[in-house]
PDB file of N, CA and C in Angstrom:
ATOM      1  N   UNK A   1      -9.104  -1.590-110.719  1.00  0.00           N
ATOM      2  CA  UNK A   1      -9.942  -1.933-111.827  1.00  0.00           C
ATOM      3  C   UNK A   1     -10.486  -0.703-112.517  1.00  0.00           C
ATOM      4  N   UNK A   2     -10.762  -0.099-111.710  1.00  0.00           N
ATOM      5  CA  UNK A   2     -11.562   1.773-111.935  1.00  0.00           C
ATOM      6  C   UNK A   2     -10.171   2.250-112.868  1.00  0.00           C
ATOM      7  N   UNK A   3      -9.346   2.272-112.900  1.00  0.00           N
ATOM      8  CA  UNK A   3      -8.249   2.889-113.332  1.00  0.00           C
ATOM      9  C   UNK A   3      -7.710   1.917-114.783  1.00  0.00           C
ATOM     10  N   UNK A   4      -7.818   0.525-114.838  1.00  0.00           N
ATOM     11  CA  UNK A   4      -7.588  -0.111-116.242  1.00  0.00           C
ATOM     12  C   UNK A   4      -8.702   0.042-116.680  1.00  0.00           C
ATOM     13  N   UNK A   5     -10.009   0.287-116.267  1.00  0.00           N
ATOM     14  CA  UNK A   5     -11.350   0.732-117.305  1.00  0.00           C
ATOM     15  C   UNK A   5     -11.400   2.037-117.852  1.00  0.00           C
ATOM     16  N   UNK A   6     -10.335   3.218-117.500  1.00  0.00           N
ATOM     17  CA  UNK A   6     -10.707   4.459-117.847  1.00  0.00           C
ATOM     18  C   UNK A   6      -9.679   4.400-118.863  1.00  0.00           C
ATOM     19  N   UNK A   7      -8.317   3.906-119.103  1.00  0.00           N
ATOM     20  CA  UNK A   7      -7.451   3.989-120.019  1.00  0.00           C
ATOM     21  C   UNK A   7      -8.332   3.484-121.602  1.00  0.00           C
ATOM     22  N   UNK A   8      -7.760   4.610-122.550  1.00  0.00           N
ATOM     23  CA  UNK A   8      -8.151   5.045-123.529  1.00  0.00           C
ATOM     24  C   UNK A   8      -7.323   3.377-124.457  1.00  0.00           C
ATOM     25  N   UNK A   9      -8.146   2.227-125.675  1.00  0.00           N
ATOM     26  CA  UNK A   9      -7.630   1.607-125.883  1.00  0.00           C
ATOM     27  C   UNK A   9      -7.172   1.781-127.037  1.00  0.00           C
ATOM     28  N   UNK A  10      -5.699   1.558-127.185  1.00  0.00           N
ATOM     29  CA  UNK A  10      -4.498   2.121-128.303  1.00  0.00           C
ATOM     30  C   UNK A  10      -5.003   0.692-129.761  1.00  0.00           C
ATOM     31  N   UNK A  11      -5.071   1.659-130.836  1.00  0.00           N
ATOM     32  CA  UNK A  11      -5.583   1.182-131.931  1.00  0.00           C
ATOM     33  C   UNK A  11      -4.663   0.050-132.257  1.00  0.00           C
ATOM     34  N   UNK A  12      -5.481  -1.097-133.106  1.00  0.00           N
ATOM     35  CA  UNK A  12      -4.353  -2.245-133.467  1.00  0.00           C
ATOM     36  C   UNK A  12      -3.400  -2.359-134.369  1.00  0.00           C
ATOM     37  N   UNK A  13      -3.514  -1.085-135.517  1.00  0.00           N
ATOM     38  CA  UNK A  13      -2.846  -0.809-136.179  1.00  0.00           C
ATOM     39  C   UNK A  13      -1.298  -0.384-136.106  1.00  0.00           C
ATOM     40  N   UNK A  14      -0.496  -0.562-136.361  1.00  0.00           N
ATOM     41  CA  UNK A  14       1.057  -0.525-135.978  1.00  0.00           C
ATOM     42  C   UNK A  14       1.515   0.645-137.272  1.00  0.00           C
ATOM     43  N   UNK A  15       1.639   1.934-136.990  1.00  0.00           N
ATOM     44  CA  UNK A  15       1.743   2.746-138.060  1.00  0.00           C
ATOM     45  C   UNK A  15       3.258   3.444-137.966  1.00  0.00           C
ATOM     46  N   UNK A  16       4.598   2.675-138.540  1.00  0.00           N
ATOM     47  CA  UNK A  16       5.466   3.443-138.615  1.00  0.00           C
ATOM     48  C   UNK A  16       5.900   4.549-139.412  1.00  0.00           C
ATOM     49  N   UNK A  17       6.802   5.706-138.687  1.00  0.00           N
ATOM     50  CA  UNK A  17       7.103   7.005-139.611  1.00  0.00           C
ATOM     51  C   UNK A  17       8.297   6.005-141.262  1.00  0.00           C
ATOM     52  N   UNK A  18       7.794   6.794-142.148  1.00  0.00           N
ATOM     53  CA  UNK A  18       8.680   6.389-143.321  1.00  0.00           C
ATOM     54  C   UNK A  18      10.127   6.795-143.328  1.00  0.00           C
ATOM     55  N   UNK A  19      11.423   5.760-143.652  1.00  0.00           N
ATOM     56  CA  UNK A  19      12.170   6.425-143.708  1.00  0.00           C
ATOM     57  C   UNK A  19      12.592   7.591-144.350  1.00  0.00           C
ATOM     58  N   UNK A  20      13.215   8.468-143.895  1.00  0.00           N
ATOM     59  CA  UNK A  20      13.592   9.599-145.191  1.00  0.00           C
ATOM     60  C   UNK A  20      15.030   8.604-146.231  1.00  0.00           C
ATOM     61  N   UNK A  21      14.884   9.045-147.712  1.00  0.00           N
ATOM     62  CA  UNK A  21      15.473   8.852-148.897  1.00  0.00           C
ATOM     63  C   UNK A  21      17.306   8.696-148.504  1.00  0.00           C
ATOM     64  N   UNK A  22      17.466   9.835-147.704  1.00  0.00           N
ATOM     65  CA  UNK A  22      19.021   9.573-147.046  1.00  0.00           C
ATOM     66  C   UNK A  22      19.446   8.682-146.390  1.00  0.00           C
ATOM     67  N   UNK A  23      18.442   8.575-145.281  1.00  0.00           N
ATOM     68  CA  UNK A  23      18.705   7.329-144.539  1.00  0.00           C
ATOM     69  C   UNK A  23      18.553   5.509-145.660  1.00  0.00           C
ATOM     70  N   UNK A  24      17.792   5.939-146.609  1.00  0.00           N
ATOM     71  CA  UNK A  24      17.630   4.453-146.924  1.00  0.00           C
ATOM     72  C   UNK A  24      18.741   4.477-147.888  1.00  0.00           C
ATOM     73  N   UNK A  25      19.813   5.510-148.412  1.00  0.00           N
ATOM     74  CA  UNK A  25      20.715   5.241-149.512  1.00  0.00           C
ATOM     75  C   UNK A  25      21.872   4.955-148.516  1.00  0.00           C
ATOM     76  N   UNK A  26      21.892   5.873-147.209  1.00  0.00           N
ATOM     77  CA  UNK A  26      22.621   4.742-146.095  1.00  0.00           C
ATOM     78  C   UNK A  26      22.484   3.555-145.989  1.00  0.00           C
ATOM     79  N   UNK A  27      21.816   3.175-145.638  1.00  0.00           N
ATOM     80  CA  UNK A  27      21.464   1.781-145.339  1.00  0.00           C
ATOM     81  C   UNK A  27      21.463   0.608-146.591  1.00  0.00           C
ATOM     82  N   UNK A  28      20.935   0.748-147.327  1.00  0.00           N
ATOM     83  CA  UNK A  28      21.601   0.449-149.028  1.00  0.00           C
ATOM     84  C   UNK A  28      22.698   0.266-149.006  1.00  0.00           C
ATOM     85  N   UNK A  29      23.757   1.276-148.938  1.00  0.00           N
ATOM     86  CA  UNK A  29      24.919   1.458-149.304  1.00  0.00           C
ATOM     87  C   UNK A  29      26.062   0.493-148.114  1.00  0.00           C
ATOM     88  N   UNK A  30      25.632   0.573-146.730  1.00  0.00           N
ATOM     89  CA  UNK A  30      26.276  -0.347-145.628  1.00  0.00           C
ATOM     90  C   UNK A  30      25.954  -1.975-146.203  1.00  0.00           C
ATOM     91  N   UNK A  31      24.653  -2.214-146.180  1.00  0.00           N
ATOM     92  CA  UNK A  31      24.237  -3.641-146.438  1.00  0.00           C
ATOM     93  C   UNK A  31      24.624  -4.173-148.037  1.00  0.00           C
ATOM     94  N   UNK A  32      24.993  -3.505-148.916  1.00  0.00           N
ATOM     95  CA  UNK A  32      25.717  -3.854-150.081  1.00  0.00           C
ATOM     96  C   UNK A  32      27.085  -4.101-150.348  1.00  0.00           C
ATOM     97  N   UNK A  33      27.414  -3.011-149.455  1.00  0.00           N
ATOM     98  CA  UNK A  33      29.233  -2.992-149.401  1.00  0.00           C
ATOM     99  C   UNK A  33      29.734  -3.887-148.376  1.00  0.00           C
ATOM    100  N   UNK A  34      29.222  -3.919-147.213  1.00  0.00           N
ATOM    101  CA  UNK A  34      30.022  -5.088-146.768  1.00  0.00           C
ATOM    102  C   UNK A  34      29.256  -6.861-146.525  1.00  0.00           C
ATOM    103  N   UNK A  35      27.855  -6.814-146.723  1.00  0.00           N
ATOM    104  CA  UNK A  35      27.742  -8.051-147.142  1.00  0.00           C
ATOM    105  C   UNK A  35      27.374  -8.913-148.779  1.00  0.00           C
ATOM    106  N   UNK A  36      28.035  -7.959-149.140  1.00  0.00           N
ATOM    107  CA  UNK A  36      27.814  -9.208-150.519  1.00  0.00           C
ATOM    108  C   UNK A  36      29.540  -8.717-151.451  1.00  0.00           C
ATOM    109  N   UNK A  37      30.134  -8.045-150.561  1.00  0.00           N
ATOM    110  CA  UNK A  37      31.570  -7.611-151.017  1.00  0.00           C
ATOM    111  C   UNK A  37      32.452  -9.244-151.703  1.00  0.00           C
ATOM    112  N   UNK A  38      32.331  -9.827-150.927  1.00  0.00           N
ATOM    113  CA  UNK A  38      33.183 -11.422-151.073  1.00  0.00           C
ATOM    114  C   UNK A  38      32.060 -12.257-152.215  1.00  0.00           C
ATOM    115  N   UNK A  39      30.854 -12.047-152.069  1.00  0.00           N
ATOM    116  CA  UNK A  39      30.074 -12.754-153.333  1.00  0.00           C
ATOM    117  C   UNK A  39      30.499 -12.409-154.535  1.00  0.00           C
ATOM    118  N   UNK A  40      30.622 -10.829-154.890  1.00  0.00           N
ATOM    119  CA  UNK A  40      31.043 -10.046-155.580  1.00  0.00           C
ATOM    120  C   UNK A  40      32.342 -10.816-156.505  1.00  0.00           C
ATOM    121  N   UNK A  41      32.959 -11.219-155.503  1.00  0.00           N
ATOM    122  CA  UNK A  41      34.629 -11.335-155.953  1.00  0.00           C
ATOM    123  C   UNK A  41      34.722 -12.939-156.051  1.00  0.00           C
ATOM    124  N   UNK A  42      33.181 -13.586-155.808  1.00  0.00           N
ATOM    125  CA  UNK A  42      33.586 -14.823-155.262  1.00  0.00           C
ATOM    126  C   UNK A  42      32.764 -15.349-157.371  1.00  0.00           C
ATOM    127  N   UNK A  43      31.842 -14.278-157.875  1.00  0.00           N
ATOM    128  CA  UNK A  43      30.865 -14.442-158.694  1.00  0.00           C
ATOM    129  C   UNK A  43      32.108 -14.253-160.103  1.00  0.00           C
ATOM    130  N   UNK A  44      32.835 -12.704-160.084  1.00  0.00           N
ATOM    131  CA  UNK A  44      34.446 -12.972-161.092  1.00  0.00           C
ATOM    132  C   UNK A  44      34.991 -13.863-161.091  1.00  0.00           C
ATOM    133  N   UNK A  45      35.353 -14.570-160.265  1.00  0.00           N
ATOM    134  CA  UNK A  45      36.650 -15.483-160.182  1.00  0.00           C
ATOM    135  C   UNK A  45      36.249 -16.899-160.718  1.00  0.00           C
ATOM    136  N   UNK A  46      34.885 -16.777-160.306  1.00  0.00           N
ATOM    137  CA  UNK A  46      33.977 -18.238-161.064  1.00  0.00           C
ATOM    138  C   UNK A  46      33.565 -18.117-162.624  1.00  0.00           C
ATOM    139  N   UNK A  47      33.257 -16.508-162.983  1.00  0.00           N
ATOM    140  CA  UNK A  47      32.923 -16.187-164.258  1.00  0.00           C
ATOM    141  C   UNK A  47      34.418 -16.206-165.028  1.00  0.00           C
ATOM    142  N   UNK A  48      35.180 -15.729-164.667  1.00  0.00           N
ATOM    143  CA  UNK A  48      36.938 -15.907-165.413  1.00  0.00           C
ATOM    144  C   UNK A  48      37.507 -17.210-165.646  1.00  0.00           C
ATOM    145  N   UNK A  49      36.831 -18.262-164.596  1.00  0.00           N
ATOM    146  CA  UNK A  49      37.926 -19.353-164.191  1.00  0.00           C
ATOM    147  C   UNK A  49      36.912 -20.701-165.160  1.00  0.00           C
ATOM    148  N   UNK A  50      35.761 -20.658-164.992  1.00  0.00           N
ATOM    149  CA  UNK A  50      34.919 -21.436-166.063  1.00  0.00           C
ATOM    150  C   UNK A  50      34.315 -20.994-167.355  1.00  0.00           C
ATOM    151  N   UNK A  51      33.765 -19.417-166.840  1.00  0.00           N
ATOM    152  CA  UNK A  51      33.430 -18.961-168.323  1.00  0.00           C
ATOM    153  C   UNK A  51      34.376 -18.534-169.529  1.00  0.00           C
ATOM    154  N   UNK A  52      35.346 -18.068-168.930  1.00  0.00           N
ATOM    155  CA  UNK A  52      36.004 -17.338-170.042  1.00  0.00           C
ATOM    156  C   UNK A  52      37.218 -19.073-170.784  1.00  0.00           C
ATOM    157  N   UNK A  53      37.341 -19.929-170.209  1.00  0.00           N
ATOM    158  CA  UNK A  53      37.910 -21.035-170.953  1.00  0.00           C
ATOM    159  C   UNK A  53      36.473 -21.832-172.005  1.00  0.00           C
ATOM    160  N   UNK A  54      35.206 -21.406-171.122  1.00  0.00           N
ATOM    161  CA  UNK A  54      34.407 -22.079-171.864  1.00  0.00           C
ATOM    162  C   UNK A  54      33.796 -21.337-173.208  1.00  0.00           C
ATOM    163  N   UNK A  55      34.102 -20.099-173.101  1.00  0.00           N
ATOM    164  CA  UNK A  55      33.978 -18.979-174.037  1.00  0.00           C
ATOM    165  C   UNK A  55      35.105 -19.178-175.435  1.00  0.00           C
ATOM    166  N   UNK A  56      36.275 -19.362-174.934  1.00  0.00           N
ATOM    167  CA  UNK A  56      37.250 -19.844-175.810  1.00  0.00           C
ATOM    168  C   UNK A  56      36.595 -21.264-176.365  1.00  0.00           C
ATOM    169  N   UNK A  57      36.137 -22.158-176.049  1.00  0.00           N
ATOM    170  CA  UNK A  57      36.256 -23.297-176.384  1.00  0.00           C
ATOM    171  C   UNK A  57      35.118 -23.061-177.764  1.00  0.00           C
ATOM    172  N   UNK A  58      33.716 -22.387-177.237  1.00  0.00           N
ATOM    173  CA  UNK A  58      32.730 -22.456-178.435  1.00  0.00           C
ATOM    174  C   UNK A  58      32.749 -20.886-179.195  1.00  0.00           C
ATOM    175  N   UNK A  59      33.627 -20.326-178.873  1.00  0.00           N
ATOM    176  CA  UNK A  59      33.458 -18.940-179.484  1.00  0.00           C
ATOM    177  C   UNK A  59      34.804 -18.816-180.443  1.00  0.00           C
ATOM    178  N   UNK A  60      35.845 -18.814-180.014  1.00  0.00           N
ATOM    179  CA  UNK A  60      37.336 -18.552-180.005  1.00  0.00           C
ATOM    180  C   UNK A  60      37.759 -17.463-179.389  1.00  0.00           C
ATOM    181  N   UNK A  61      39.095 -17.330-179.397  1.00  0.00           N
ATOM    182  CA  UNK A  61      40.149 -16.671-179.028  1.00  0.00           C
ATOM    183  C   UNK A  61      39.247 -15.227-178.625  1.00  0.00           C
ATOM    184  N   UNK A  62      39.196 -14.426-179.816  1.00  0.00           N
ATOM    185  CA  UNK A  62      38.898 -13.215-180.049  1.00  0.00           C
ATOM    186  C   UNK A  62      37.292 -12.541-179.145  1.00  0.00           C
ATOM    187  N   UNK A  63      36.452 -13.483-179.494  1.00  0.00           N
ATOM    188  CA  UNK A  63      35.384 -13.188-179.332  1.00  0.00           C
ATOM    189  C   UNK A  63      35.102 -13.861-177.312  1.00  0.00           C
ATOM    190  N   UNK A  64      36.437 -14.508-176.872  1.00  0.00           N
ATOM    191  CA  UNK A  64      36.725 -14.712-175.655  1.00  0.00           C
ATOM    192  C   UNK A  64      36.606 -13.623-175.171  1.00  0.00           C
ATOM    193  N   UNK A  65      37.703 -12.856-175.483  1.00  0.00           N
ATOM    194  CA  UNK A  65      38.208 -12.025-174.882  1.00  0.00           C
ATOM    195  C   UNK A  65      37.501 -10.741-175.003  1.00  0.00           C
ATOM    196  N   UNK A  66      36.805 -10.641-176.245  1.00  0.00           N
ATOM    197  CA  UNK A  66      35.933  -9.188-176.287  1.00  0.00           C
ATOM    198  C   UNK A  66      34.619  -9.465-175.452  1.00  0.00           C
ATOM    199  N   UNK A  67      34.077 -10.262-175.299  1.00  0.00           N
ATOM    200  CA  UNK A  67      33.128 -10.642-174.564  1.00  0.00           C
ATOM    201  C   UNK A  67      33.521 -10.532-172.802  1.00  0.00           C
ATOM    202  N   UNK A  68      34.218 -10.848-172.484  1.00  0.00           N
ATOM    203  CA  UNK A  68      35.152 -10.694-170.871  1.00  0.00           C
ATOM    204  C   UNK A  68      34.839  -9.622-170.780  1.00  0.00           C
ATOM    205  N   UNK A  69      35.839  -8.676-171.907  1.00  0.00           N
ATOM    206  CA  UNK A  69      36.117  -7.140-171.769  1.00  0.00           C
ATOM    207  C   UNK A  69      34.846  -6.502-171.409  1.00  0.00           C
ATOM    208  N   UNK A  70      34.068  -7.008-172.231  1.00  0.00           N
ATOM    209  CA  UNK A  70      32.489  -5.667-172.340  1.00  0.00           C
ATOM    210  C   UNK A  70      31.919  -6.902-170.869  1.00  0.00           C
ATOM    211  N   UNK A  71      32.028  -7.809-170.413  1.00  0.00           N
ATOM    212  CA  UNK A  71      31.444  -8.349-168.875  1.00  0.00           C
ATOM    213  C   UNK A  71      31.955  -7.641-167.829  1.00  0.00           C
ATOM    214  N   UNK A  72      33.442  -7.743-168.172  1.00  0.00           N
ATOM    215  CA  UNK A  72      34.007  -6.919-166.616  1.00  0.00           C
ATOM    216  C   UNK A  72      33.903  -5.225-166.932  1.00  0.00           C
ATOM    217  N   UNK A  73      33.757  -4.740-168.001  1.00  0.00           N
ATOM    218  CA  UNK A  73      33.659  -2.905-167.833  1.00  0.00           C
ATOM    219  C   UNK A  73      31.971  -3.082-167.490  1.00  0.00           C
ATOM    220  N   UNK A  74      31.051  -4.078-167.788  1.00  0.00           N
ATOM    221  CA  UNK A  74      29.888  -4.112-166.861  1.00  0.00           C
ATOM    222  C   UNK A  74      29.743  -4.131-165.896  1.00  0.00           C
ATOM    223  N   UNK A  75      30.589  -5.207-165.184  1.00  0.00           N
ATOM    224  CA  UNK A  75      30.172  -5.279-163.662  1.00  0.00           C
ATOM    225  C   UNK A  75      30.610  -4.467-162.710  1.00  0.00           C
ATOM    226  N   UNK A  76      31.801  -4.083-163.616  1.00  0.00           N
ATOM    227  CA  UNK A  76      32.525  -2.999-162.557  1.00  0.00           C
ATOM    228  C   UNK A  76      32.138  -1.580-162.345  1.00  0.00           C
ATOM    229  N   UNK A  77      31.179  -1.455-163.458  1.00  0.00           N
ATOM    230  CA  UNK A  77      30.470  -0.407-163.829  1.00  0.00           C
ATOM    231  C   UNK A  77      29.445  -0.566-162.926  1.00  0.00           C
ATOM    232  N   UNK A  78      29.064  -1.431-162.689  1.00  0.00           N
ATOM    233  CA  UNK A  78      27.638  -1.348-161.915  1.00  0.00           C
ATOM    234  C   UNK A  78      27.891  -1.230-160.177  1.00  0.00           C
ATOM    235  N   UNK A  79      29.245  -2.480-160.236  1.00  0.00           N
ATOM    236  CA  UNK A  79      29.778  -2.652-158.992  1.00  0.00           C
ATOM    237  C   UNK A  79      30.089  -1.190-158.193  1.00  0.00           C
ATOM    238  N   UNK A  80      30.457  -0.586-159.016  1.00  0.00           N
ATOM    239  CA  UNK A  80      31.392   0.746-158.162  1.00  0.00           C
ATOM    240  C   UNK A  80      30.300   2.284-158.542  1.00  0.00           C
ATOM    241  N   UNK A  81      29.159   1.929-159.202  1.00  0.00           N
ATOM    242  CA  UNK A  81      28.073   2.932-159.268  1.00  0.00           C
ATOM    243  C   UNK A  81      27.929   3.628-158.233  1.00  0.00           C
TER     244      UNK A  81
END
């Protein structure tokens, strides 16, 4: 008892060290690339396969296809940043 009364009592506060900036563009970079890789490809194939016929339907032809163009040099732009 003499010996759990002399121990010094550890504050309740839970204070972790911050990551450093490297480690979190690691960790960023793992948890982006391989879990949302298939959303990625799953989010095109839904935007090509409904939008771009539905784009034709109220836009036309032209303004289909220029609209796609400037979507996918977006995403891929952002995708592969």
């Amino acid at each position: 008892m003499a010996e759990a009364a002399s121990r010094a009592a550890r504050p309740a506060t839970f204070s972790r060290r911050p990551v450093p900036p490297s480690q979190r563009r690691v960790r960023a970079r793992a948890y982006s690339s391989s879990g949302f890789r298939w959303a990625r490809v799953a989010v095109l194939v839904v935007a090509v396969v409904v939008g771009l016929p539905l784009a034709h339907a109220m836009f036309g032809e032209v303004a289909a296809l220029l609209g796609a163009a400037v979507a996918l040099g977006f995403l891929l732009g952002r995708w592969t940043a």
